[in-house]
Protein backbone atom coordinates (compact mmCIF):
# COMPACT_ATOMS: atom_id res chain seq x y z
CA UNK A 1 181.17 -52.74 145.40
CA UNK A 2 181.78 -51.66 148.77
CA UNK A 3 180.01 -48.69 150.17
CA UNK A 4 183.28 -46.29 150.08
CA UNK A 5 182.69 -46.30 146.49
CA UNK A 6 186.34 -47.25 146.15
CA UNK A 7 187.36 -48.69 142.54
CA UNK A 8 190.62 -49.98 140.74
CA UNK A 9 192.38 -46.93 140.87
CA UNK A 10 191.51 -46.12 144.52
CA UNK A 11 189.06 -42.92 143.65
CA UNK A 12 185.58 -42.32 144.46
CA UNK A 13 184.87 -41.72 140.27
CA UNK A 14 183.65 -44.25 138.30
CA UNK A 15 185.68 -44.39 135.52
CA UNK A 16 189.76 -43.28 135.23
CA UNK A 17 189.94 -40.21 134.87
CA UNK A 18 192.40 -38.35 132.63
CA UNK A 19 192.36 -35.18 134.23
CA UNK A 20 192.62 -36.26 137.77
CA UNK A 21 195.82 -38.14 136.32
CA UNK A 22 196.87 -35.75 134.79
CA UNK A 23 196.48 -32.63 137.98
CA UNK A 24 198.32 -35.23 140.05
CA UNK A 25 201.68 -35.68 137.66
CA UNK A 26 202.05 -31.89 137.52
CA UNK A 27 200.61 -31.51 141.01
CA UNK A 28 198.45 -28.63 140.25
CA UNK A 29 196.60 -27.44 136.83
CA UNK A 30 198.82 -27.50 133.70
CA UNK A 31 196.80 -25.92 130.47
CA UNK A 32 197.08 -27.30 127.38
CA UNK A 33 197.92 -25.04 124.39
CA UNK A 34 196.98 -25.94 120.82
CA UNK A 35 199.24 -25.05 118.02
CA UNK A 36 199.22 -25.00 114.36
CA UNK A 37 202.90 -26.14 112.89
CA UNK A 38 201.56 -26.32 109.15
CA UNK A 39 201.61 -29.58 108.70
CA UNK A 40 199.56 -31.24 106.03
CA UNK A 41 198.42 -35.41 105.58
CA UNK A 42 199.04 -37.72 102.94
CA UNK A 43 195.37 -37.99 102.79
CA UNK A 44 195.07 -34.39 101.20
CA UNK A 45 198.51 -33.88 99.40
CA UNK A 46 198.35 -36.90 97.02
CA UNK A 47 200.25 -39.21 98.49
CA UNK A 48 197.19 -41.40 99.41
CA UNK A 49 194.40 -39.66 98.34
CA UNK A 50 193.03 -36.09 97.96
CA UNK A 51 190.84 -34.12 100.09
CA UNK A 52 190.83 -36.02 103.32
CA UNK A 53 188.79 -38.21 105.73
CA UNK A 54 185.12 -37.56 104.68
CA UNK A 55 184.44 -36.23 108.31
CA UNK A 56 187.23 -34.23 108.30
CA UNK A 57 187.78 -29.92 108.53
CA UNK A 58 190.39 -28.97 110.89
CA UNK A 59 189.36 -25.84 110.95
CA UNK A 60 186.79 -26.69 113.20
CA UNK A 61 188.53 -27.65 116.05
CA UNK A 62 191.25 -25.54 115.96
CA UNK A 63 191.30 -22.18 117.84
CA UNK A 64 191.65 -19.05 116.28
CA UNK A 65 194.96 -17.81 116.88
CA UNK A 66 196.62 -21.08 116.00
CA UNK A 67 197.63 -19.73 112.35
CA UNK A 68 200.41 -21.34 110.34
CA UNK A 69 201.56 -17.68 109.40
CA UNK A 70 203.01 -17.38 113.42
CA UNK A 71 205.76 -19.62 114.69
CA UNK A 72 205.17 -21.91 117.55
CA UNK A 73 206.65 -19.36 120.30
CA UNK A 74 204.17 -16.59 119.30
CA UNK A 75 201.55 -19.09 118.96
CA UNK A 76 202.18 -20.18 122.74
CA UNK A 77 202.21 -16.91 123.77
CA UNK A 78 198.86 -15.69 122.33
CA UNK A 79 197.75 -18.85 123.83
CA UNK A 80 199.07 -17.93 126.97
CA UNK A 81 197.50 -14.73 127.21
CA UNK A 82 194.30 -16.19 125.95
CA UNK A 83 193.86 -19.25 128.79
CA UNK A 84 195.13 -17.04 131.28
CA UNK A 85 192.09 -15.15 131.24
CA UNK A 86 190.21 -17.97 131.88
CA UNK A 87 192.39 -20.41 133.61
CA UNK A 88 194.37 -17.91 136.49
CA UNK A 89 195.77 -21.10 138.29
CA UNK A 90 197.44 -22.50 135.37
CA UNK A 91 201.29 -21.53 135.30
CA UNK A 92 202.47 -24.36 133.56
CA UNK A 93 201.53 -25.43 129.72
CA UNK A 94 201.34 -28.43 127.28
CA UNK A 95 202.21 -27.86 123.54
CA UNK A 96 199.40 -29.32 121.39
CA UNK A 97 200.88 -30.29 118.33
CA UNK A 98 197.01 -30.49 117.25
CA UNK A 99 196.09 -29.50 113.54
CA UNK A 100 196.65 -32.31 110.82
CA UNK A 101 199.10 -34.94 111.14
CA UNK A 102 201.84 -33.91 113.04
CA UNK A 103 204.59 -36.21 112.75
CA UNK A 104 204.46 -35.55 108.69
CA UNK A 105 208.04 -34.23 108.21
CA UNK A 106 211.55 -35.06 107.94
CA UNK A 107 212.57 -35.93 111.74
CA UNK A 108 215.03 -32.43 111.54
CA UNK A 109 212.32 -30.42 110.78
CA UNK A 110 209.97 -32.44 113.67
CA UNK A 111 212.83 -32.05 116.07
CA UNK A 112 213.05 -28.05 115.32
CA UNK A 113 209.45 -27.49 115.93
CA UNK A 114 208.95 -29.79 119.06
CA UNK A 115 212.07 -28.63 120.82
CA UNK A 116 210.98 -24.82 120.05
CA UNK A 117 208.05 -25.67 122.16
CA UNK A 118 209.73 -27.40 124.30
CA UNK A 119 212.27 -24.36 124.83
CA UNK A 120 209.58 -22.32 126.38
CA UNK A 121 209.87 -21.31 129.82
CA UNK A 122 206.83 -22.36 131.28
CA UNK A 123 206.19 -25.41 128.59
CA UNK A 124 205.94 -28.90 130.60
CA UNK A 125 205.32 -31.10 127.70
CA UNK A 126 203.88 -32.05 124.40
CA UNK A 127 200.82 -34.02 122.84
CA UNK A 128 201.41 -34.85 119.19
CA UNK A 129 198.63 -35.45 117.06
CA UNK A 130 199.20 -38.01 114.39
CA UNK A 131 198.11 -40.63 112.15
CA UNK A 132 199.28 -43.83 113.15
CA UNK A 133 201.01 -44.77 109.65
CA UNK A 134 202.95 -41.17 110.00
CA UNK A 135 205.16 -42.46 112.37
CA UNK A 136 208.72 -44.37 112.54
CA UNK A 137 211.09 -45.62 114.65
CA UNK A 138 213.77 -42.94 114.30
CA UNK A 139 211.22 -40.48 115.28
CA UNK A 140 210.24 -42.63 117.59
CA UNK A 141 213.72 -42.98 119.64
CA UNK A 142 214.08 -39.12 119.67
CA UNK A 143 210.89 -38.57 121.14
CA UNK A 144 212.00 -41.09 124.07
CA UNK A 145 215.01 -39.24 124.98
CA UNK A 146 213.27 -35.97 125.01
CA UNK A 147 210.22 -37.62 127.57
CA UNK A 148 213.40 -37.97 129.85
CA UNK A 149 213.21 -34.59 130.59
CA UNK A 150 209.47 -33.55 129.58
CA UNK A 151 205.94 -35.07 129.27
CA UNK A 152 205.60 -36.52 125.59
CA UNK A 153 202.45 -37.81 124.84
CA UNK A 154 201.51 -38.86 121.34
CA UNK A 155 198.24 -38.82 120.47
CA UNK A 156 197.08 -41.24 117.17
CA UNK A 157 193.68 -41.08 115.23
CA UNK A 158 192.25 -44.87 115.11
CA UNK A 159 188.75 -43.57 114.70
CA UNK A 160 187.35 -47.07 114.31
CA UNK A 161 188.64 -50.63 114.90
CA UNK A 162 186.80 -52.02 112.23
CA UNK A 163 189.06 -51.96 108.43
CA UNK A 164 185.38 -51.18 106.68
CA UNK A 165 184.86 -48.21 108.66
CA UNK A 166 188.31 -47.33 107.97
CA UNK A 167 187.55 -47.58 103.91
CA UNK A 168 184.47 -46.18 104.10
CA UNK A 169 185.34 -42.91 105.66
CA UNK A 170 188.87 -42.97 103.31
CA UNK A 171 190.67 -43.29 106.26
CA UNK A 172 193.94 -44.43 104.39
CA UNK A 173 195.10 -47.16 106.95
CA UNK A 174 193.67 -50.18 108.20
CA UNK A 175 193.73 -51.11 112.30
CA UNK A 176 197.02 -53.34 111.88
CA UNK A 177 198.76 -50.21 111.20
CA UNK A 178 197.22 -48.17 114.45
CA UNK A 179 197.89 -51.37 116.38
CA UNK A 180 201.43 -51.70 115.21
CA UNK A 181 202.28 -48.11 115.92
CA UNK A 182 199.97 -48.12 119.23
CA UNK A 183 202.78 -51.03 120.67
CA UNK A 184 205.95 -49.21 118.76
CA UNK A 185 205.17 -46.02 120.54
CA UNK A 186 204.33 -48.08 124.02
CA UNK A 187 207.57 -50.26 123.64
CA UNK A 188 209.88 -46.59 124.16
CA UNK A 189 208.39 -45.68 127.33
CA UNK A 190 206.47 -42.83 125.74
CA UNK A 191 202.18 -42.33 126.29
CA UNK A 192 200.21 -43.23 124.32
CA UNK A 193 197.06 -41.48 123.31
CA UNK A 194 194.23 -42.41 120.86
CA UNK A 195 190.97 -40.85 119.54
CA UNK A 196 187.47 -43.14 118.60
CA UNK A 197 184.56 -41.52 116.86
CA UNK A 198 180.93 -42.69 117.90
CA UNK A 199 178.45 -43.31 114.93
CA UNK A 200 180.67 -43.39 111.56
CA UNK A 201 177.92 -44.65 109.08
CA UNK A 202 177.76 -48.34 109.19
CA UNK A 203 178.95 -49.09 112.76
CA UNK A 204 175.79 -50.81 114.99
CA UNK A 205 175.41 -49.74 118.55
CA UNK A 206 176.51 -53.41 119.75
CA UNK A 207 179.77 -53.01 117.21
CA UNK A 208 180.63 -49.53 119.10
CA UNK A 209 180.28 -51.11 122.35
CA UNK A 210 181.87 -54.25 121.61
CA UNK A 211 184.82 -53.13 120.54
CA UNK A 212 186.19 -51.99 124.01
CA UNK A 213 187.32 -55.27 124.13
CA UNK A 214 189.47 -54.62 121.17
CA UNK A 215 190.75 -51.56 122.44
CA UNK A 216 191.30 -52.98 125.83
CA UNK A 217 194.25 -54.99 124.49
CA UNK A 218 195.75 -51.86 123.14
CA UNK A 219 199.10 -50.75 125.41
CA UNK A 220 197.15 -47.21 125.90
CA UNK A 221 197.51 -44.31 128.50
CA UNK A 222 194.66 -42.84 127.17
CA UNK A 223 192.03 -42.68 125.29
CA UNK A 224 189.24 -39.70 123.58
CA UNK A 225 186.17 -40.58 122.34
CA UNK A 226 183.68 -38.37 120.44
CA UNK A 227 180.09 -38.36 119.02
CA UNK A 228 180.41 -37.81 114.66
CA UNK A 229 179.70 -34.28 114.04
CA UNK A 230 178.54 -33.16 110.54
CA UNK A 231 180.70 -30.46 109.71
CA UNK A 232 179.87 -28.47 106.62
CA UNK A 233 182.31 -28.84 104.03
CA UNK A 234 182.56 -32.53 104.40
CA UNK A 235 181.82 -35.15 102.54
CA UNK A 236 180.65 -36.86 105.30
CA UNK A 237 177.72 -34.03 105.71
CA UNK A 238 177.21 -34.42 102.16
CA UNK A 239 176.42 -37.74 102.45
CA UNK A 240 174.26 -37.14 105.08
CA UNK A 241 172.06 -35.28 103.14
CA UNK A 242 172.35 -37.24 99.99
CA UNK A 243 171.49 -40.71 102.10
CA UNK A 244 170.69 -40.20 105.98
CA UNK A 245 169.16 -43.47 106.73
CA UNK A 246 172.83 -44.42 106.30
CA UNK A 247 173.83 -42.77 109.54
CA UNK A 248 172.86 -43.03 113.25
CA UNK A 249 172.96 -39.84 114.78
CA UNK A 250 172.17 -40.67 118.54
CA UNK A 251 170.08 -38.05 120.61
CA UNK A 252 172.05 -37.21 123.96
CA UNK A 253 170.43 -40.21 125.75
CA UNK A 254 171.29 -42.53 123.27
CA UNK A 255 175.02 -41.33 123.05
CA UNK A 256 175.43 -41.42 126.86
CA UNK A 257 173.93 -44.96 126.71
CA UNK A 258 176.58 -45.66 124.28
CA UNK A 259 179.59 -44.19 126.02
CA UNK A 260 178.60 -45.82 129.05
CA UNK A 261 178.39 -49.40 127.16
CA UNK A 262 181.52 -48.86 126.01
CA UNK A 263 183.22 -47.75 129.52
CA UNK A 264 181.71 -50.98 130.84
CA UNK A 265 183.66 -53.05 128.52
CA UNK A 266 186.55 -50.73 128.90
CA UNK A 267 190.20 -52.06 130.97
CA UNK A 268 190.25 -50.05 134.37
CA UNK A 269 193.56 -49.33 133.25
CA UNK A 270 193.09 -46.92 130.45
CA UNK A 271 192.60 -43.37 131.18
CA UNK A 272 188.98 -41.21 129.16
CA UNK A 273 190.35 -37.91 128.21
CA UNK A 274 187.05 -36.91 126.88
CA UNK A 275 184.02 -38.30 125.71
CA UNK A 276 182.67 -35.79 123.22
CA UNK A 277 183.67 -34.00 120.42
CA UNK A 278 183.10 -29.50 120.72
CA UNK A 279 182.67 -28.05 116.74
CA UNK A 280 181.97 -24.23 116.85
CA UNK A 281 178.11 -24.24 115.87
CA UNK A 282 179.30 -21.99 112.99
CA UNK A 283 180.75 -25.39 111.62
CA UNK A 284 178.24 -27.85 112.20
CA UNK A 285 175.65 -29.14 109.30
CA UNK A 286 173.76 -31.17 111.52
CA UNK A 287 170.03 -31.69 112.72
CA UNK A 288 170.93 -32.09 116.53
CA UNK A 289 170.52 -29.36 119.15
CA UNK A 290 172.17 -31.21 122.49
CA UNK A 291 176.02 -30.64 121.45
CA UNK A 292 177.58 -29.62 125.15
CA UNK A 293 180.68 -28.85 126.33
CA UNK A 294 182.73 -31.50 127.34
CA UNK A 295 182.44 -30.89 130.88
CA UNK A 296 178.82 -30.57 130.42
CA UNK A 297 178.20 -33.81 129.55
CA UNK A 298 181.31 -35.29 131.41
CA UNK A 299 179.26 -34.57 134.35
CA UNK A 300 176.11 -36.04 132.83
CA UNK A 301 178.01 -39.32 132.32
CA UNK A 302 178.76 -39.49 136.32
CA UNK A 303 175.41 -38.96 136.90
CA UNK A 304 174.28 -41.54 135.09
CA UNK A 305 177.12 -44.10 135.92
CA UNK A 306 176.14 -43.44 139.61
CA UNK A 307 172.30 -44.00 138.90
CA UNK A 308 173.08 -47.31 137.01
CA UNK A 309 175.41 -48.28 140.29
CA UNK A 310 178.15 -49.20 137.38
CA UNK A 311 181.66 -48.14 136.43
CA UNK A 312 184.24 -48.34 134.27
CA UNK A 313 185.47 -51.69 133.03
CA UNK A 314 182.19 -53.94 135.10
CA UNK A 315 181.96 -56.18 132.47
CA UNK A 316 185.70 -56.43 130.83
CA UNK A 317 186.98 -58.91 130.07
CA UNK A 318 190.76 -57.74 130.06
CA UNK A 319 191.36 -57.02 133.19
């Protein structure tokens, strides 16, 4: 590496960063606002299964005056007014279509809601949470024509690339189906967005960091990663307790070690949106004590990438 610290994308970071991307579309900071449409999944209403992924409470991630009760436009506004007390530069917004699956509707009904948000004065965009067998191709083509005029960005849950992962946590999908939705979505023009969680029971270290590879083949913009978080209510904290030599919960070395493994392996090309998961504490039913913000440990992960003298897609093979 030369001494400029110059890499792929012509930055002095070591790894592609989404939010640098991201400043430099909109040419200034854009906020993004999370909103709760009342959707449900067919992993809780019966149509695959009942009560969710085992790891799964919604409720834990999803701020407080994102209620199903208000329509989108009042839920952008209390947004608004909340972020602009902490974010005064932001005068532009993205609608996060965030709580359960989000493309789990009739496409009139989908349309409705989206362009509401999109209707919004000072609304640049949306991100559209989703599970990757939620999603077809009619949907798909009305999404393109409205990114001719607006950010779109959807935004699919793989979790994990391996299919007994996928059983184990009742996922309700195997990888084919993210993969085959991943390229769909890709093929329109659209972004493409997808979310990995660190240390599902039964996933090694090595299989984590290995499967960058996998993921580097995957037509992504983007991608989210986060450490498992045992969140009460669960299943997956239940079987914590009932079995926890089953699970490896890393300590915050270990999970940076991890995450920079991974980012190693990882294509240059594809953009880390974040890198850890943020429950409330009032959620979590677990034994660690290091959960950060995500710019916390964001800035750990430079630190640590520039102490190591590595970066972002070293040893890939995909590039």
């Amino acid at each position: 590496m030369s001494g400029e610290k110059k890499y792929w994308w012509g930055t002095a970071r070591r790894y592609n960063s989404y939010a640098d991307w991201f400043t430099g579309l909109f040419g200034g900071r854009v906020q993004k606002l999370s909103v709760n449409a009342g959707f449900t999944c067919p992993n809780r209403d019966g149509t695959l299964g009942y009560g969710g992924c085992t790891y799964c409470n919604n409720e834990a991630f999803i701020p407080g005056y994102c209620t199903p009760d208000k329509s989108v436009t009042e839920q952008i506004e209390q947004g608004i007014a909340f972020h602009r007390r902490r974010y005064r530069r932001a005068d532009r917004y993205i609608v996060y279509f965030q709580a359960y699956t989000n493309t789990y509707a009739g496409i009139e009904k989908l349309s409705a809601l989206y362009d509401e948000g999109l209707n919004h004065p000072s609304v640049a965009g949306l991100v559209i949470g989703t599970r990757p067998d939620c999603i077809n191709g009619e949907l798909l083509d009305r999404l393109a024509v409205m990114a001719r005029d607006y950010f779109i960005m959807i935004e699919y849950g793989i979790e994990s690339v391996n299919d007994d992962t996928l059983r184990r946590i009742s996922r309700g999908h195997d990888f084919a189906t993210a993969v085959r939705a991943l390229k769909e979505t890709a093929e329109r023009g659209l972004n493409v967005g997808a979310h990995l969680i660190f240390g599902l029971p039964g996933e090694s270290r090595r299989a984590i960091a290995d499967s960058a590879e996998v993921i580097s083949s995957l037509p992504l913009t983007s991608l989210k990663i986060r450490q498992l978080q045992l969140i009460k209510g669960t299943a997956m904290a239940l079987e914590y307790r009932q079995n926890p030599g089953a699970f490896d919960l890393y300590d915050l070395d270990g999970y940076l070690d991890l995450v920079i493994s991974f980012t190693e392996r990882l294509s240059p090309g594809i953009m880390i949106d974040r890198i850890s998961g943020e429950a409330p504490p009032r959620f979590l039913d677990d034994p660690r004590d290091w959960h950060l913000r995500s710019s916390e440990l964001f800035r750990l992960f430079e630190h640590r990438l520039e102490e190591r003298n590595t970066w972002q897609g070293r040893l890939c093979k995909k590039i």
